[in-house]
Protein backbone atom coordinates (compact mmCIF):
# COMPACT_ATOMS: atom_id res chain seq x y z
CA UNK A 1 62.75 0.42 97.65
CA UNK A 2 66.07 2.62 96.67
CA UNK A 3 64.06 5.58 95.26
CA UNK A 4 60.53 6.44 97.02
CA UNK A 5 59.74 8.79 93.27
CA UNK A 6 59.55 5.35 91.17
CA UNK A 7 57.17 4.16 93.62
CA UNK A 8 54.97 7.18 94.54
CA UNK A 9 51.78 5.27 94.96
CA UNK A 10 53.34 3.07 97.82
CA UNK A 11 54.79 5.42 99.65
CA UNK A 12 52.32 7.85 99.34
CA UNK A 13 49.90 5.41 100.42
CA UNK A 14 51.86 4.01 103.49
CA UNK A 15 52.64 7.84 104.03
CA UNK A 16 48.60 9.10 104.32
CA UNK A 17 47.36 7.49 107.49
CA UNK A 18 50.41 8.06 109.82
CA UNK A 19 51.01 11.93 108.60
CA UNK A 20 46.85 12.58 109.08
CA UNK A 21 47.80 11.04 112.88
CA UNK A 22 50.52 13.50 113.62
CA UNK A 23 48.48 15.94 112.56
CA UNK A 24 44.82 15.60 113.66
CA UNK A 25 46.76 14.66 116.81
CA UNK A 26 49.95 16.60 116.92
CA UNK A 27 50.48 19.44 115.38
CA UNK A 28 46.75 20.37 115.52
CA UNK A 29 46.81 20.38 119.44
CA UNK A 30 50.47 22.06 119.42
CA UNK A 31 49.11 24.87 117.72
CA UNK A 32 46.36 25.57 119.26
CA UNK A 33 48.22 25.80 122.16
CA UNK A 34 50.66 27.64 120.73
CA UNK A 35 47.83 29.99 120.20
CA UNK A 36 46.77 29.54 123.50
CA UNK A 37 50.40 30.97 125.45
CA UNK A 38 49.50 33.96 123.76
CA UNK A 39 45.68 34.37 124.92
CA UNK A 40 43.81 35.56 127.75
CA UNK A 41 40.53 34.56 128.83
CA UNK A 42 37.23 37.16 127.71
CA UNK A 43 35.18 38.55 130.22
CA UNK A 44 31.61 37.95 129.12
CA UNK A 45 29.03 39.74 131.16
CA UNK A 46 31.57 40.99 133.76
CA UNK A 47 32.60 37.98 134.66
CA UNK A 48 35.83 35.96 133.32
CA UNK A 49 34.74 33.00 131.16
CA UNK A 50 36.47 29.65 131.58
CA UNK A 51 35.80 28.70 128.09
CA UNK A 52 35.95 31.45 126.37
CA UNK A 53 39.42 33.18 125.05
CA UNK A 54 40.23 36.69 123.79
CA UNK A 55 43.30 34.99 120.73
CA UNK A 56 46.20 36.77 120.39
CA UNK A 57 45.90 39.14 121.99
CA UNK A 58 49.03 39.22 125.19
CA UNK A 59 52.20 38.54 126.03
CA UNK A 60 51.58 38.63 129.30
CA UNK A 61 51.40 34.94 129.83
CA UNK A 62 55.01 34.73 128.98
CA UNK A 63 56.33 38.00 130.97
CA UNK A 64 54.71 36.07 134.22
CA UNK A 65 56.25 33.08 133.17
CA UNK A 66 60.01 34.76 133.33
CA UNK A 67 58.80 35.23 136.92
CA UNK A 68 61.65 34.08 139.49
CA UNK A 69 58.75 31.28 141.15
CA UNK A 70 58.73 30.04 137.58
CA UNK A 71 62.23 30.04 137.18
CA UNK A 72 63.52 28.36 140.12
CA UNK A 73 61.42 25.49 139.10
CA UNK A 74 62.96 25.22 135.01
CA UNK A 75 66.27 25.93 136.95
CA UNK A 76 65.38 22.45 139.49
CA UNK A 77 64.32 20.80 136.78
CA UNK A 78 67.12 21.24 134.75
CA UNK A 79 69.39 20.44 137.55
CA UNK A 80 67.57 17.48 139.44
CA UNK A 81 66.99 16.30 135.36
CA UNK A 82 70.90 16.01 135.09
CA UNK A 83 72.13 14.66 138.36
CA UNK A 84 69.26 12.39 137.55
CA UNK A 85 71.22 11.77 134.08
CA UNK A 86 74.36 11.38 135.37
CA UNK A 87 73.37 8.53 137.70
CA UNK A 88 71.56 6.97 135.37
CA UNK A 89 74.62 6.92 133.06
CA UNK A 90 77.09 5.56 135.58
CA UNK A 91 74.20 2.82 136.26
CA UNK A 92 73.47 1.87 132.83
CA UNK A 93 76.58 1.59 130.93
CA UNK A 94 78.57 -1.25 132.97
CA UNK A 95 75.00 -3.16 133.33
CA UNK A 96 74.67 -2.89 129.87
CA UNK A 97 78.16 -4.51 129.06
CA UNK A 98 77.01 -7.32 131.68
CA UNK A 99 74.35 -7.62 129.02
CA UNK A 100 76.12 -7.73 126.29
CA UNK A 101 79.04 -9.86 127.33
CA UNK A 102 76.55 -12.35 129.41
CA UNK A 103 76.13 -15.95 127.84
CA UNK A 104 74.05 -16.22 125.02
CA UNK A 105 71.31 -18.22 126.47
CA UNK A 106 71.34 -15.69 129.94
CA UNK A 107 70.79 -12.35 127.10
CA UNK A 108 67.42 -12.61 126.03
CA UNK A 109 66.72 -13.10 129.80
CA UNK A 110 68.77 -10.08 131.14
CA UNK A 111 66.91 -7.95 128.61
CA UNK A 112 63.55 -9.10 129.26
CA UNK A 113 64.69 -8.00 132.47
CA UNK A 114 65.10 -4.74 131.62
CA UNK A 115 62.29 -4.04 129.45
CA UNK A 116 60.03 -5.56 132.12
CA UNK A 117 59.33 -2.26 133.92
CA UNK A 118 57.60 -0.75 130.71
CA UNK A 119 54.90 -2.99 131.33
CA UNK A 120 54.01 -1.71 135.05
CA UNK A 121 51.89 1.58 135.00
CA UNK A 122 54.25 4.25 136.57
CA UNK A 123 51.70 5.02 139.05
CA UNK A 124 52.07 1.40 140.42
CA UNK A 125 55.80 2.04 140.27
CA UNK A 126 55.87 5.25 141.86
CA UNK A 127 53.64 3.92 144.61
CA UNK A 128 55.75 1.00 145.64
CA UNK A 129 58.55 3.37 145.66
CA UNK A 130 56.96 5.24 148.34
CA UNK A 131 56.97 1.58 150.26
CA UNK A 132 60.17 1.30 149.99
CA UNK A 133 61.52 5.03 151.21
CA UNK A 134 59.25 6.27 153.55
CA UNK A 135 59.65 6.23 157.47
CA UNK A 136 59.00 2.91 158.05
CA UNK A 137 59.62 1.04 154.24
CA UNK A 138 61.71 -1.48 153.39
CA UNK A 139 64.69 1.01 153.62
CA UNK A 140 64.51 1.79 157.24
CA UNK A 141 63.92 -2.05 157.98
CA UNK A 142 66.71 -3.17 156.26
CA UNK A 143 68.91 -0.78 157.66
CA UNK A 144 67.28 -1.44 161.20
CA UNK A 145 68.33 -5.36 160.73
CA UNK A 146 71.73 -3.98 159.94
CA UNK A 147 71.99 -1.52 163.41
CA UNK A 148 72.25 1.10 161.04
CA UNK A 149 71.22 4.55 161.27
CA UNK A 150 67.61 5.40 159.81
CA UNK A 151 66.74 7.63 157.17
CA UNK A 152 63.92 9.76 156.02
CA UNK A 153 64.11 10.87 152.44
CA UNK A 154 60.76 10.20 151.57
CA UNK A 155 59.28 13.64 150.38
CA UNK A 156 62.97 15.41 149.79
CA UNK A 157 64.90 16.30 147.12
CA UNK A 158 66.97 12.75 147.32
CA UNK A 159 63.63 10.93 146.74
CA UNK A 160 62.95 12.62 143.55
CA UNK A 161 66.41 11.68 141.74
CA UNK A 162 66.05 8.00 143.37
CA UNK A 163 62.43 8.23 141.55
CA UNK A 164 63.78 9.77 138.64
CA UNK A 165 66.60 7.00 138.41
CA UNK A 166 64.15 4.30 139.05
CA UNK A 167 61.88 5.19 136.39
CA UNK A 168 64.65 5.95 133.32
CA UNK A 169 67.31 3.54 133.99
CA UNK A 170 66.18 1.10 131.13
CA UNK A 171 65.88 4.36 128.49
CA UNK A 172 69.79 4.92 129.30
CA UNK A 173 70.00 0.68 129.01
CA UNK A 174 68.81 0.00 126.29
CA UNK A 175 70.43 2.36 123.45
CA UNK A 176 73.59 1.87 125.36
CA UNK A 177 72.99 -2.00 124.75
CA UNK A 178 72.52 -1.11 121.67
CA UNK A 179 75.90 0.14 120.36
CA UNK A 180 77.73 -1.64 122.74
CA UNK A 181 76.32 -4.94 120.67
CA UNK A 182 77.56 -3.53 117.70
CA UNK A 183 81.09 -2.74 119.11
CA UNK A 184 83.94 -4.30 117.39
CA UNK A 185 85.58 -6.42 119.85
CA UNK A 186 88.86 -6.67 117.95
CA UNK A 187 89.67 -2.91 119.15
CA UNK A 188 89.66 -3.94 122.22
CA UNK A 189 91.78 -7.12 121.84
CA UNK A 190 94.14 -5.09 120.18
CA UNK A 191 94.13 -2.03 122.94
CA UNK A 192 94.50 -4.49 125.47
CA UNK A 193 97.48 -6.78 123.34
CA UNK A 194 99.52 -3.71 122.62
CA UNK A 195 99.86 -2.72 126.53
CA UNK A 196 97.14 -0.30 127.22
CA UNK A 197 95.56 -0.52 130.51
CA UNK A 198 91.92 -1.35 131.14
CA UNK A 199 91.32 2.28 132.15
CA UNK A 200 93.20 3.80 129.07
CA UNK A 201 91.47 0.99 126.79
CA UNK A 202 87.61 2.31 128.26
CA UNK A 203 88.63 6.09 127.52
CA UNK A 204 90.88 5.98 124.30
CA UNK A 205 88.62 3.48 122.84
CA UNK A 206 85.75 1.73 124.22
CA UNK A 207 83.92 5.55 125.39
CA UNK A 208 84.73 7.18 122.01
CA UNK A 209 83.42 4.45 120.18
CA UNK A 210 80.42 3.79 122.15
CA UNK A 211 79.35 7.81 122.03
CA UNK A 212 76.97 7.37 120.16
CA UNK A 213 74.63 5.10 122.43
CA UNK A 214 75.69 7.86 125.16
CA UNK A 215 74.64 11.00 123.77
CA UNK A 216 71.09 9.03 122.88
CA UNK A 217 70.53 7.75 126.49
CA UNK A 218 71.41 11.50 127.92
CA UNK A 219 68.67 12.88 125.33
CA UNK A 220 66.39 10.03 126.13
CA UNK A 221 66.42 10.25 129.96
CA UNK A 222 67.25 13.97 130.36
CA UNK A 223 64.18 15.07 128.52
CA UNK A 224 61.27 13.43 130.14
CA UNK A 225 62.59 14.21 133.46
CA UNK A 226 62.58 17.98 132.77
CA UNK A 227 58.55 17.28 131.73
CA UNK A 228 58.26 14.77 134.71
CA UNK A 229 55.70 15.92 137.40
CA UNK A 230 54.50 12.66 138.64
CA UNK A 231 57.49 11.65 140.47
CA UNK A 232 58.30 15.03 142.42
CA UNK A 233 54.77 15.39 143.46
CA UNK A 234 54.22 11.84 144.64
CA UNK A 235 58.27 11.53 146.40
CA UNK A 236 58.81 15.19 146.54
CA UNK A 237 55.65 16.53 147.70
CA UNK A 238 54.78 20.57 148.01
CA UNK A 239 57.98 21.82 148.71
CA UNK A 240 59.65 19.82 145.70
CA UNK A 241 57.71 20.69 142.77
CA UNK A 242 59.25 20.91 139.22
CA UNK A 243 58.22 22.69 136.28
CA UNK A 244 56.05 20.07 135.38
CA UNK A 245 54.36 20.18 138.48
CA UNK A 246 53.57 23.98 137.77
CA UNK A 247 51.97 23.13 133.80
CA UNK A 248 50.18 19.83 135.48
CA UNK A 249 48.55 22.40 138.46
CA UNK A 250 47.76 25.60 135.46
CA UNK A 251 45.99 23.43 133.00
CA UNK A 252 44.09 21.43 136.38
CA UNK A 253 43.46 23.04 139.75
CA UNK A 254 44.42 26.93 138.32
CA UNK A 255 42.31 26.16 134.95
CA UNK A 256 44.95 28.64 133.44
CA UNK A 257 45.06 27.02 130.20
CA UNK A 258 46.83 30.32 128.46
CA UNK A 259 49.69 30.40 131.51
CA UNK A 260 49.95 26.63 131.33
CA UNK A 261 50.25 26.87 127.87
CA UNK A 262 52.94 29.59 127.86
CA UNK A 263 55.08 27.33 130.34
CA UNK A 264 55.06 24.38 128.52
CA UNK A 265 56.34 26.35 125.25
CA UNK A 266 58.85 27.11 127.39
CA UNK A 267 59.85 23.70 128.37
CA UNK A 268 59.62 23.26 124.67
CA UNK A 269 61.97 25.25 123.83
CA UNK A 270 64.70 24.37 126.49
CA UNK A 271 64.03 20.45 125.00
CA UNK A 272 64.67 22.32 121.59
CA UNK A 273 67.80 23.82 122.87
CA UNK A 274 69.01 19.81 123.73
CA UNK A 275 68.02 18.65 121.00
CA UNK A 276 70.18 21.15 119.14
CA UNK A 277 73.26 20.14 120.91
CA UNK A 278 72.84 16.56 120.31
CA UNK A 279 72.69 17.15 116.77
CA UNK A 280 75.80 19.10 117.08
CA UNK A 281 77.34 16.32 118.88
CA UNK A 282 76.07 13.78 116.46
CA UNK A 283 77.72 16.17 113.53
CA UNK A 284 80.85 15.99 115.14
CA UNK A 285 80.96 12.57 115.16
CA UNK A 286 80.48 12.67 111.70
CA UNK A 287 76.58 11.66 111.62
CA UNK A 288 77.73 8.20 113.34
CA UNK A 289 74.30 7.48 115.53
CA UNK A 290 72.45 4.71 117.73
């Protein structure tokens, strides 16, 4: 299909059921939360309503939002989220040329591998996690074995990267698998053959061209972990909450739905704000994408 106007019928057909999806289930919900962040809830016969809402009709829910609480906890996820990013990175892209440059018959094995962990709930994950790091885990033993010095990182900031790590790695994997597959080898026959180094081969050639797959792992990775509240509450605990943690507690134990609202416009607009510099990145690279 080269032109979707000659066939109108088709596409509009094929088109119907998934837009009435995104929006019965989308943008329907996103706006009435949108309308939500700027609500309050009515008082009906002196007493505040938890169902009822007076629309439209603050700000308020924003101003309390710029509160410092509130913004030590964007400001932790944005900062856990990158470290978080970073390792990820520095994991993923040499397993992913392992991948790639592994026999044939050993490939489709490696990256069952790594898809594997999508089919595990992340609470199971998380859970087993906790096995592994608290006081006495699998950690502590096998450093015990080794007469080395315990740790206890369970329920610390450490914890929640490691968690963070352990639950994106394969979303950094897997589009960096991606372009690496597609890499011309030849570039780096001819690098290599006209005397550059391995290390001046990776950054003159191999990084540039594999950019790309980058810049799409960072988006894919950094993103959910700024929304993540799972993993800070069950490895971080109280003292280690994210911004997530904050929208998860307004819209369940607080029943704040207008403040929990307003937050998570917030984080919606910081994930904007990424996604704007990605497609500035991708436009430098002259639309080139994974």
């Amino acid at each position: 299909m080269d032109y979707w106007k000659d066939f109108r019928k088709v596409f509009f057909t094929l088109m119907t059921l998934g837009s009435f999806w995104m929006l019965l289930f989308f943008v329907v919900p996103m706006g009435f939360l949108f309308v939500l962040s700027f609500s309050s809830k009515a008082i009906v016969n002196g007493e505040t309503s938890i169902l009822d809402y007076n629309y439209f009709s603050t700000i308020a829910n924003y101003v309390d939002a710029a509160g410092s609480s509130y913004l030590v906890l964007l400001g932790r996820a944005v900062l856990w989220s990158a470290i978080a990013t970073i390792v990820c990175l520095l994991l993923a892209y040499p397993l992913a040329f392992a991948v790639c440059f592994s026999a044939p018959k050993w490939r489709p094995i490696l990256l069952l591998l790594l898809i594997l962990p999508f089919w595990i709930n992340l609470l199971i994950r998380t859970y087993a996690l906790i096995q592994v790091l608290r006081t006495n885990g699998f950690l502590n033993q096998a450093l015990g074995f080794f007469h080395l010095p315990q740790t206890d990182i369970l329920f610390g900031t450490s914890a929640v990267i490691m968690g963070l790590v352990y639950v994106y790695l394969p979303f950094m994997v897997l589009p960096l698998y991606s372009t690496i597959e597609k890499l011309d080898k030849s570039y780096l026959e001819a690098s290599l053959d006209l005397g550059a180094s391995q290390p001046r081969t990776f950054w003159s050639i191999t990084l540039p061209l594999t950019m790309p797959g980058v810049i799409t792992g960072i988006i894919l990775v950094f993103i959910p972990c700024l929304g993540s509240f799972l993993t800070s509450d069950l490895l971080g605990g109280p003292n280690n909450w994210m911004i997530g943690n904050a929208i998860q507690n307004q819209f369940g134990e607080a029943n704040n739905w207008p403040f929990g609202a307003a937050l998570s416009f917030i984080l919606m607009y910081a994930t904007f704000f990424v996604l704007f510099v990605r497609a500035m990145l991708t436009r430098r690279s002259k639309g080139v994408d994974a």
